[in-house]
C-alpha atoms as a PDB file:
ATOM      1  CA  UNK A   1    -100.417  20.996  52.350  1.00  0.00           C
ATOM      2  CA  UNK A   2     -99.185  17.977  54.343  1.00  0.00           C
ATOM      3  CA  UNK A   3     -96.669  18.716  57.158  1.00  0.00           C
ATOM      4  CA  UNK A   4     -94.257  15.824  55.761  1.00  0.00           C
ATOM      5  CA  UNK A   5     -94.239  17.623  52.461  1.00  0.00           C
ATOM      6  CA  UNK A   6     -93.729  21.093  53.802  1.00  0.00           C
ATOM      7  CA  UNK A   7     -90.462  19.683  55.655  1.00  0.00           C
ATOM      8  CA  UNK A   8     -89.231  18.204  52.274  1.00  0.00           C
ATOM      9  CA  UNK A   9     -89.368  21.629  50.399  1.00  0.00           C
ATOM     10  CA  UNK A  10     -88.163  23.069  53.053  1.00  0.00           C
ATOM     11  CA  UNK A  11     -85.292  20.774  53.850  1.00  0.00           C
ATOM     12  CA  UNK A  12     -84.146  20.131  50.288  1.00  0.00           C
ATOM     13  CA  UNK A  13     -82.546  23.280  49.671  1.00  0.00           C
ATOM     14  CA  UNK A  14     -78.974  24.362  51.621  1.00  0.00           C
ATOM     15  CA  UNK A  15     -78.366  28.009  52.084  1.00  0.00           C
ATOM     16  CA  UNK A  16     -76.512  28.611  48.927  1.00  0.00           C
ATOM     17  CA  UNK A  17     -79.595  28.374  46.973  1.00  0.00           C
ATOM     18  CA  UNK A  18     -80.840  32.020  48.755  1.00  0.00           C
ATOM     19  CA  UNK A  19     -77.359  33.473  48.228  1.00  0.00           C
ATOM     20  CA  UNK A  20     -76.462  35.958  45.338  1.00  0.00           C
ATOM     21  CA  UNK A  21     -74.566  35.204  42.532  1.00  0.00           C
ATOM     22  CA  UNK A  22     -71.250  37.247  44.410  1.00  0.00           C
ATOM     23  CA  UNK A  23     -72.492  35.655  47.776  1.00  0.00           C
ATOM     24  CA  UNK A  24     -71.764  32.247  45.989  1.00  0.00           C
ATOM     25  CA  UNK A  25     -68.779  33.232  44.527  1.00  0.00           C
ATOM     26  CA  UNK A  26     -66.758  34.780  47.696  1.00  0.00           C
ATOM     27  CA  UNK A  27     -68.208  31.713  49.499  1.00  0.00           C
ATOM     28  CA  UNK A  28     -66.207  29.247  46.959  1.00  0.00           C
ATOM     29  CA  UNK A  29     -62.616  31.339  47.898  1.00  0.00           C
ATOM     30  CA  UNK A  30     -63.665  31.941  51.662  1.00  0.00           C
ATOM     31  CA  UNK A  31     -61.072  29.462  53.248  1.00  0.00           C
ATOM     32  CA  UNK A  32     -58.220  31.249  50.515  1.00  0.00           C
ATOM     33  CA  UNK A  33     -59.409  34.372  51.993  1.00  0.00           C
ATOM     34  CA  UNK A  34     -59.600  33.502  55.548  1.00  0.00           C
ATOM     35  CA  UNK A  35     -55.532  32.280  54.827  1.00  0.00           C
ATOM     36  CA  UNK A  36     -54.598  35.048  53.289  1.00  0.00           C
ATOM     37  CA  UNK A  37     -56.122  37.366  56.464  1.00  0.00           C
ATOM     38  CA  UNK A  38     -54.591  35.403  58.699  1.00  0.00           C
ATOM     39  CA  UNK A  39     -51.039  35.727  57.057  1.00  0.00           C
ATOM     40  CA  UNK A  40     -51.884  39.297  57.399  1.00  0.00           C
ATOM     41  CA  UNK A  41     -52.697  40.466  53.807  1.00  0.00           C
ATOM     42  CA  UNK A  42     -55.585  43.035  53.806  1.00  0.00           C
ATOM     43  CA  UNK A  43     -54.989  44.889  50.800  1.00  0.00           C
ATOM     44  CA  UNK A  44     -57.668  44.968  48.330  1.00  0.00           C
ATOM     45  CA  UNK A  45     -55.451  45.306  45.201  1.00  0.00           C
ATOM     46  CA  UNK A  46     -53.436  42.451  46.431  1.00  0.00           C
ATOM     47  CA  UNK A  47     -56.189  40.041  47.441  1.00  0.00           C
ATOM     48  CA  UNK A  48     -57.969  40.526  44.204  1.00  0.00           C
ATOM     49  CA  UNK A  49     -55.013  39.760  42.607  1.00  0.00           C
ATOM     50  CA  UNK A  50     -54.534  36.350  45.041  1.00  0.00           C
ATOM     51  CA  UNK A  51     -57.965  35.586  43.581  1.00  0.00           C
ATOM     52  CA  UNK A  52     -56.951  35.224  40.543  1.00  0.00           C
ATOM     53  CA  UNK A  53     -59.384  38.757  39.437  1.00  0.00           C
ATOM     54  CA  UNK A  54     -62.411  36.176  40.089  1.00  0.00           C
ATOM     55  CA  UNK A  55     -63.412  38.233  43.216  1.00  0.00           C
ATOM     56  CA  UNK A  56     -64.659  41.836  42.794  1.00  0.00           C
ATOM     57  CA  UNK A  57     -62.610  44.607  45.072  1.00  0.00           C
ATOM     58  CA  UNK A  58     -66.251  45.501  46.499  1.00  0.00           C
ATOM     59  CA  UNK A  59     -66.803  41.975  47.338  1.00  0.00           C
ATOM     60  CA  UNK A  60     -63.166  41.378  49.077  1.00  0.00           C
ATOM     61  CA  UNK A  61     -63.841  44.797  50.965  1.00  0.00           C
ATOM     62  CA  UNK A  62     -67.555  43.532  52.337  1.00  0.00           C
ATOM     63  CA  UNK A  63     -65.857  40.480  53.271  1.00  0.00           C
ATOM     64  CA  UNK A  64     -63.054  42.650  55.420  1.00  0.00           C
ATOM     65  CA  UNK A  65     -64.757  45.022  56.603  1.00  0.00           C
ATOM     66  CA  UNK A  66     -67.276  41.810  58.200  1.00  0.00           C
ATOM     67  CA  UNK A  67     -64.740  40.168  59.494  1.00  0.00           C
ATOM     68  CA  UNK A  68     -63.111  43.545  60.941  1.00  0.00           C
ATOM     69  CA  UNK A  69     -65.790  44.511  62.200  1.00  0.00           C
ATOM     70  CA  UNK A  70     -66.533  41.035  64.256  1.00  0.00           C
ATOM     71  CA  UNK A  71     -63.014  41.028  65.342  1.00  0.00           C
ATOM     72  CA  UNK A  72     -63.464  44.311  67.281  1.00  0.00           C
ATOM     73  CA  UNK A  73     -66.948  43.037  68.852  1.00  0.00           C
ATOM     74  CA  UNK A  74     -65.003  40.040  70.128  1.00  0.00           C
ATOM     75  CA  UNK A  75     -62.330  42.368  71.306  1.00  0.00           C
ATOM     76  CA  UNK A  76     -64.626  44.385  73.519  1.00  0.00           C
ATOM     77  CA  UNK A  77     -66.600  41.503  74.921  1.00  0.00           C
ATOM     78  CA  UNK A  78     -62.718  40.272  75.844  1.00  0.00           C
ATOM     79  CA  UNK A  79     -62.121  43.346  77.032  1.00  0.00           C
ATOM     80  CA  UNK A  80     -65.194  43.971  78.990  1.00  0.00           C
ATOM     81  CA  UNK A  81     -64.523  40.332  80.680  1.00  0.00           C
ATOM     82  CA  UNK A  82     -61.063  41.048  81.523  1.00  0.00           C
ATOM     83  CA  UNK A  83     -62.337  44.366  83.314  1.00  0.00           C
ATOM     84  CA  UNK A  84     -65.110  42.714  84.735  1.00  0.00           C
ATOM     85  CA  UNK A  85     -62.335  39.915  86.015  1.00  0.00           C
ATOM     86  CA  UNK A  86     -60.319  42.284  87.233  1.00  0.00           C
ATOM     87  CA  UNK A  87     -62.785  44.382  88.842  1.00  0.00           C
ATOM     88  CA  UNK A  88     -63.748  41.318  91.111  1.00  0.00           C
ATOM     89  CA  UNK A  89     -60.028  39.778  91.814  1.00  0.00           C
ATOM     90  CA  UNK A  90     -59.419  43.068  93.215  1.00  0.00           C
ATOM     91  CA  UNK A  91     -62.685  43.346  95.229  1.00  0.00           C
ATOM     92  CA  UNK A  92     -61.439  39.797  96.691  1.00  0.00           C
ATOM     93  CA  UNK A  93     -58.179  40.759  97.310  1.00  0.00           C
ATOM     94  CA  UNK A  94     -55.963  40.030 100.388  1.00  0.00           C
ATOM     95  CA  UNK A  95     -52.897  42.274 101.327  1.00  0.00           C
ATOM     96  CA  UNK A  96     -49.506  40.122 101.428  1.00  0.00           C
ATOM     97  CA  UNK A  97     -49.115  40.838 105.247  1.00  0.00           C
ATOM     98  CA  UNK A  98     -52.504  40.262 105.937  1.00  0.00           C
ATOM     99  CA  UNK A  99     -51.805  36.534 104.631  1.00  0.00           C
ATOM    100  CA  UNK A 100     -48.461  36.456 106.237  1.00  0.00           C
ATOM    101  CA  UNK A 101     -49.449  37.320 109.406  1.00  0.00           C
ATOM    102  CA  UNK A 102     -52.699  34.644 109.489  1.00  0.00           C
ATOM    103  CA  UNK A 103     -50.097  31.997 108.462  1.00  0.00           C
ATOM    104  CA  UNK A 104     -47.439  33.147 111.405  1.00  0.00           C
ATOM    105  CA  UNK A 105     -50.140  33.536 114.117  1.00  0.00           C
ATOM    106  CA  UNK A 106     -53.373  32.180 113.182  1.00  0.00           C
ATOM    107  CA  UNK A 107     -54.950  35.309 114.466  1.00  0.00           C
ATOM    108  CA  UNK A 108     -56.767  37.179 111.333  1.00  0.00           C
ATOM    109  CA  UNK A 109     -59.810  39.279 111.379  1.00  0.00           C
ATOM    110  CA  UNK A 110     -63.143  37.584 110.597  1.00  0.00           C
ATOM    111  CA  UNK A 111     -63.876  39.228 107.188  1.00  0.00           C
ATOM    112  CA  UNK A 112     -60.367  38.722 106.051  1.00  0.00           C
ATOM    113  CA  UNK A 113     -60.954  34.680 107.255  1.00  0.00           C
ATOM    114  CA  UNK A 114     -63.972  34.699 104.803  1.00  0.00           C
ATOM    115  CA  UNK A 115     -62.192  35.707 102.378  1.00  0.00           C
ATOM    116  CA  UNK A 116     -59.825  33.543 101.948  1.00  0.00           C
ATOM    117  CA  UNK A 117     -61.763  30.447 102.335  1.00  0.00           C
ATOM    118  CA  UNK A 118     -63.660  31.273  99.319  1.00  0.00           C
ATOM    119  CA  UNK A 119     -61.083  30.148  97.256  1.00  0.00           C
ATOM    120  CA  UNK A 120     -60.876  25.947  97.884  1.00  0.00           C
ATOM    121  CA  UNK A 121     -56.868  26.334  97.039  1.00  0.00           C
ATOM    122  CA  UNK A 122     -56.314  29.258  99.359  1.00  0.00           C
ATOM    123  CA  UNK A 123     -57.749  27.201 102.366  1.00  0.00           C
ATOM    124  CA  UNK A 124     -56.284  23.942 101.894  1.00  0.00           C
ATOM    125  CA  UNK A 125     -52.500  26.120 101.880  1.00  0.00           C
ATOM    126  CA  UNK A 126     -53.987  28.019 104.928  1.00  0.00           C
ATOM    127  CA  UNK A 127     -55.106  24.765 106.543  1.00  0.00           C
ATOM    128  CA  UNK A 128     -51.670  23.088 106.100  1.00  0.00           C
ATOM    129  CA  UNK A 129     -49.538  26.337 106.922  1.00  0.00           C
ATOM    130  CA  UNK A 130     -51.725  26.269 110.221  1.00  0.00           C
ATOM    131  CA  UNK A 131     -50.908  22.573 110.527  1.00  0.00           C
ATOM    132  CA  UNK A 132     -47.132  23.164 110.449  1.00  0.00           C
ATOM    133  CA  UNK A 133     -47.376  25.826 112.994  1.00  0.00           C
ATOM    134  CA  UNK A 134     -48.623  24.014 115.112  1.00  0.00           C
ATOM    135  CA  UNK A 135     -46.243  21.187 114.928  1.00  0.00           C
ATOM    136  CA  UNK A 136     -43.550  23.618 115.408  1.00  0.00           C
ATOM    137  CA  UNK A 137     -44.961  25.142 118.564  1.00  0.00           C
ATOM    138  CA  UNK A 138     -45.836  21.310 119.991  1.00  0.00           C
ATOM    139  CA  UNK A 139     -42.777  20.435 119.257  1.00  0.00           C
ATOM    140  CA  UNK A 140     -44.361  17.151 118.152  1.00  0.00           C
ATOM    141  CA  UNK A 141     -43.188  14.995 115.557  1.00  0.00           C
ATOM    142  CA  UNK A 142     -45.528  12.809 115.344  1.00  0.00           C
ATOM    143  CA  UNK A 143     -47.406  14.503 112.657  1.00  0.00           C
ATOM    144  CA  UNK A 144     -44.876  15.608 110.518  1.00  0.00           C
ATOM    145  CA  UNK A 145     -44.792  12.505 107.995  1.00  0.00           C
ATOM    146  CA  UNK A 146     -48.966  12.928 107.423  1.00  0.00           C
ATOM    147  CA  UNK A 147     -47.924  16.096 106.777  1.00  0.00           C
ATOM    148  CA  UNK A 148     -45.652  15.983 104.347  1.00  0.00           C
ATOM    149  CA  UNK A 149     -48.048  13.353 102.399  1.00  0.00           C
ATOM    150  CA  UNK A 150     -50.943  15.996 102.138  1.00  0.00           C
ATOM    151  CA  UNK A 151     -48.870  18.736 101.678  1.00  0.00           C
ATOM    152  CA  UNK A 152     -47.089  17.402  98.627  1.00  0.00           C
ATOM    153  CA  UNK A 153     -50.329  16.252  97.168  1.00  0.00           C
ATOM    154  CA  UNK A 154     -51.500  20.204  97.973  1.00  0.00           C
ATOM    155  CA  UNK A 155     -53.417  22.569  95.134  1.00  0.00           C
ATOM    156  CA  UNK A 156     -51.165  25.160  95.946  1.00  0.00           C
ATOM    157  CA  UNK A 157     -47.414  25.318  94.098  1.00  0.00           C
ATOM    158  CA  UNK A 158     -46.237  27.299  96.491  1.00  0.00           C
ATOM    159  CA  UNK A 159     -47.292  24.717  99.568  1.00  0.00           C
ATOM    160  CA  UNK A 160     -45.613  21.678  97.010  1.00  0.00           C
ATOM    161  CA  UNK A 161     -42.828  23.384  96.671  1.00  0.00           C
ATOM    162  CA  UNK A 162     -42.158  24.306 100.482  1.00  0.00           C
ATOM    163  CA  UNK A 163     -43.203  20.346 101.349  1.00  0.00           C
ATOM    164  CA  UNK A 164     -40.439  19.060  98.832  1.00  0.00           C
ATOM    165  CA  UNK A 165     -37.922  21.802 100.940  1.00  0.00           C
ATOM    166  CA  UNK A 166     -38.782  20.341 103.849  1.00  0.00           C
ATOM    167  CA  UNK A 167     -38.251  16.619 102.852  1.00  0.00           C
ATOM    168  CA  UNK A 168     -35.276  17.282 101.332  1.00  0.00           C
ATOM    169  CA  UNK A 169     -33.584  18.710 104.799  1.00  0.00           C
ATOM    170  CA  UNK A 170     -35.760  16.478 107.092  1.00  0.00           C
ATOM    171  CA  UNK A 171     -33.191  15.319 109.104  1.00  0.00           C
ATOM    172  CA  UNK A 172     -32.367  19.344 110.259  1.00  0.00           C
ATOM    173  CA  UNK A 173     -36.560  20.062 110.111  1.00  0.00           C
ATOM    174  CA  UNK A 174     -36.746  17.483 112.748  1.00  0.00           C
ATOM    175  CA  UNK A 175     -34.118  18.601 114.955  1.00  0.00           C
ATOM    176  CA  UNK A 176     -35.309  22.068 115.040  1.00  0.00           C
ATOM    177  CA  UNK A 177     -38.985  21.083 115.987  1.00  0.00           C
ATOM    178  CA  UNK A 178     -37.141  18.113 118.444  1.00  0.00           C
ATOM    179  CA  UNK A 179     -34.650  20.626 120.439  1.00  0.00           C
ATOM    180  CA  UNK A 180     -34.770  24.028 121.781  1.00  0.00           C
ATOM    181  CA  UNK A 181     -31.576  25.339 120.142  1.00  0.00           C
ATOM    182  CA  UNK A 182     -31.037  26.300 117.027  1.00  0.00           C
ATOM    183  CA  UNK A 183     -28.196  28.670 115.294  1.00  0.00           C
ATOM    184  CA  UNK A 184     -30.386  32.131 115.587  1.00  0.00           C
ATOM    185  CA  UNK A 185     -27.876  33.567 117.682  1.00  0.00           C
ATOM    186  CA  UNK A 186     -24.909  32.263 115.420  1.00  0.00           C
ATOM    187  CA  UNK A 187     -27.018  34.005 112.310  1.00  0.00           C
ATOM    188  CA  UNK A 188     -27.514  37.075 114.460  1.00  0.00           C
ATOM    189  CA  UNK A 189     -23.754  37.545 115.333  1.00  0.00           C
ATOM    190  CA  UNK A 190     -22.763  36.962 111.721  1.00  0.00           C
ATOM    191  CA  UNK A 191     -25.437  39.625 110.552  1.00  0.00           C
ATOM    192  CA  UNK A 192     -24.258  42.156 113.067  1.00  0.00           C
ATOM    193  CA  UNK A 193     -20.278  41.781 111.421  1.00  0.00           C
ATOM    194  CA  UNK A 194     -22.258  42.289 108.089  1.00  0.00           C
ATOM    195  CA  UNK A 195     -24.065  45.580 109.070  1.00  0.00           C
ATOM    196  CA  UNK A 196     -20.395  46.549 110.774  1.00  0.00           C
ATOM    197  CA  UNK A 197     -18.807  45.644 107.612  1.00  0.00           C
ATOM    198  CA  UNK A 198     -21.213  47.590 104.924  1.00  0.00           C
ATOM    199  CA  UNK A 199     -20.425  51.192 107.968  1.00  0.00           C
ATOM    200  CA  UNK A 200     -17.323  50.922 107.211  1.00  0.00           C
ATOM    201  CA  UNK A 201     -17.156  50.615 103.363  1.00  0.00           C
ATOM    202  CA  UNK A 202     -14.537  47.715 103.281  1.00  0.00           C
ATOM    203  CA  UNK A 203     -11.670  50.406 103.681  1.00  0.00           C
ATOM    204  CA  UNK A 204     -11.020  50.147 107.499  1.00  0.00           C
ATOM    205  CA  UNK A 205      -7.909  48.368 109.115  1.00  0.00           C
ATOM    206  CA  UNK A 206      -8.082  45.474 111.765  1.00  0.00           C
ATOM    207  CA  UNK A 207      -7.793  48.039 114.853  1.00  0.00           C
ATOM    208  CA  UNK A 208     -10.382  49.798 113.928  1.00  0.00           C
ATOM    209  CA  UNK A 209     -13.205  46.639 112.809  1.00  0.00           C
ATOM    210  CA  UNK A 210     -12.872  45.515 116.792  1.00  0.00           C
ATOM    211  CA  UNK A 211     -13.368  49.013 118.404  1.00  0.00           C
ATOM    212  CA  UNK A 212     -16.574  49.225 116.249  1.00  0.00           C
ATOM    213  CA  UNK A 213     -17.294  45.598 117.348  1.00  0.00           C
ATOM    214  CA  UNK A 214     -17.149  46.321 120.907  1.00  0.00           C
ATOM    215  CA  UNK A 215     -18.483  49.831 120.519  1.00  0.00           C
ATOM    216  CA  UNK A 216     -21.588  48.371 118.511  1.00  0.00           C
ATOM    217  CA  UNK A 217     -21.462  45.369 121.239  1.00  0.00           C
ATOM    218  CA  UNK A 218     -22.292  48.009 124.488  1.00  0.00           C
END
């Protein structure tokens, strides 16, 4: 037989001419069906009736149990994926302080460097945390501007976020990279009347707040 004839037999027919009388039938209510499972209706008795009694209760239950039946394959592979997702984040994982202390003094070990440049978002925020360390301990602000720029264009939320901080109290951000002083000791005196003030449990007089002072002073 020619091949151009073969194709038309072939070709002419869709796939409900090899389906079953039923098969044809459930096909015809398949997107009511599909609606009423996804409203949450799974009861034969009830579906049957929804069909008007055109569809069989064997028919609506091969048609459930299918589509239960793919549901919980998809679940697993989802589930599988998720395991296999978490199984690797945590594999690639980088302790908090381990991060903190790269960013505070640059000095991490190798492996741990690795790791963290394997993730194109992670780097750039290391690269421009880096940067700003560096400006600080230059005292230099030269670069701070060109800083800013990349920063607030930065992959990282965290890094945008910290660049808008910075903008917004420039004017301090520059004096504190510009001149040596700065209100640490002012913060640590304040803290110190705090810690006083929480030994004491609010309750003591005057009198007795400055000979803790000068006791916790020497």
């Amino acid at each position: 037989m020619h091949t151009e004839k073969v194709r038309k037999l072939l070709f002419k027919h869709t796939r409900k001419d090899y389906m079953s009388d039923e098969q044809k039938l459930i096909f015809k209510f398949i997107d009511k069906l599909a609606l009423e499972f996804s409203m949450g209706c799974w009861k034969v008795n009830q579906l049957v009736k929804r069909m008007d009694n055109k569809l069989s209760a064997s028919a609506i239950k091969r048609v459930s149990q299918t589509l239960r039946n793919s549901i919980k394959s998809q679940q697993k592979e989802i589930k599988e994926e998720n395991r296999n997702i978490a199984k690797k984040i945590k594999e690639n994982r980088i302790s908090r302080k381990t991060i903190q202390r790269f960013i505070l003094t640059g000095k991490p070990k190798l492996e741990e460097l690795e790791k963290l440049y394997q993730s194109k978002r992670a780097k750039q925020a290391i690269e421009l945390a880096r940067e700003f360390r560096e400006i600080l301990n230059r005292k230099s602000l030269n670069p701070l501007e060109g800083w800013l720029e990349r920063a607030e264009d930065a992959k990282s939320e965290a890094i945008r976020g910290f660049a808008k901080y910075i903008k917004s109290d420039q004017k301090a951000v520059k004096a504190a990279i510009d001149y040596s002083w700065n209100n640490a000791v002012l913060e640590g005196t304040v803290n110190k009347l705090k810690a006083i003030k929480r030994q004491m449990y609010n309750r003591a007089n005057i009198k007795l707040l400055f000979a803790k002072i000068n006791g916790f002073s020497t």
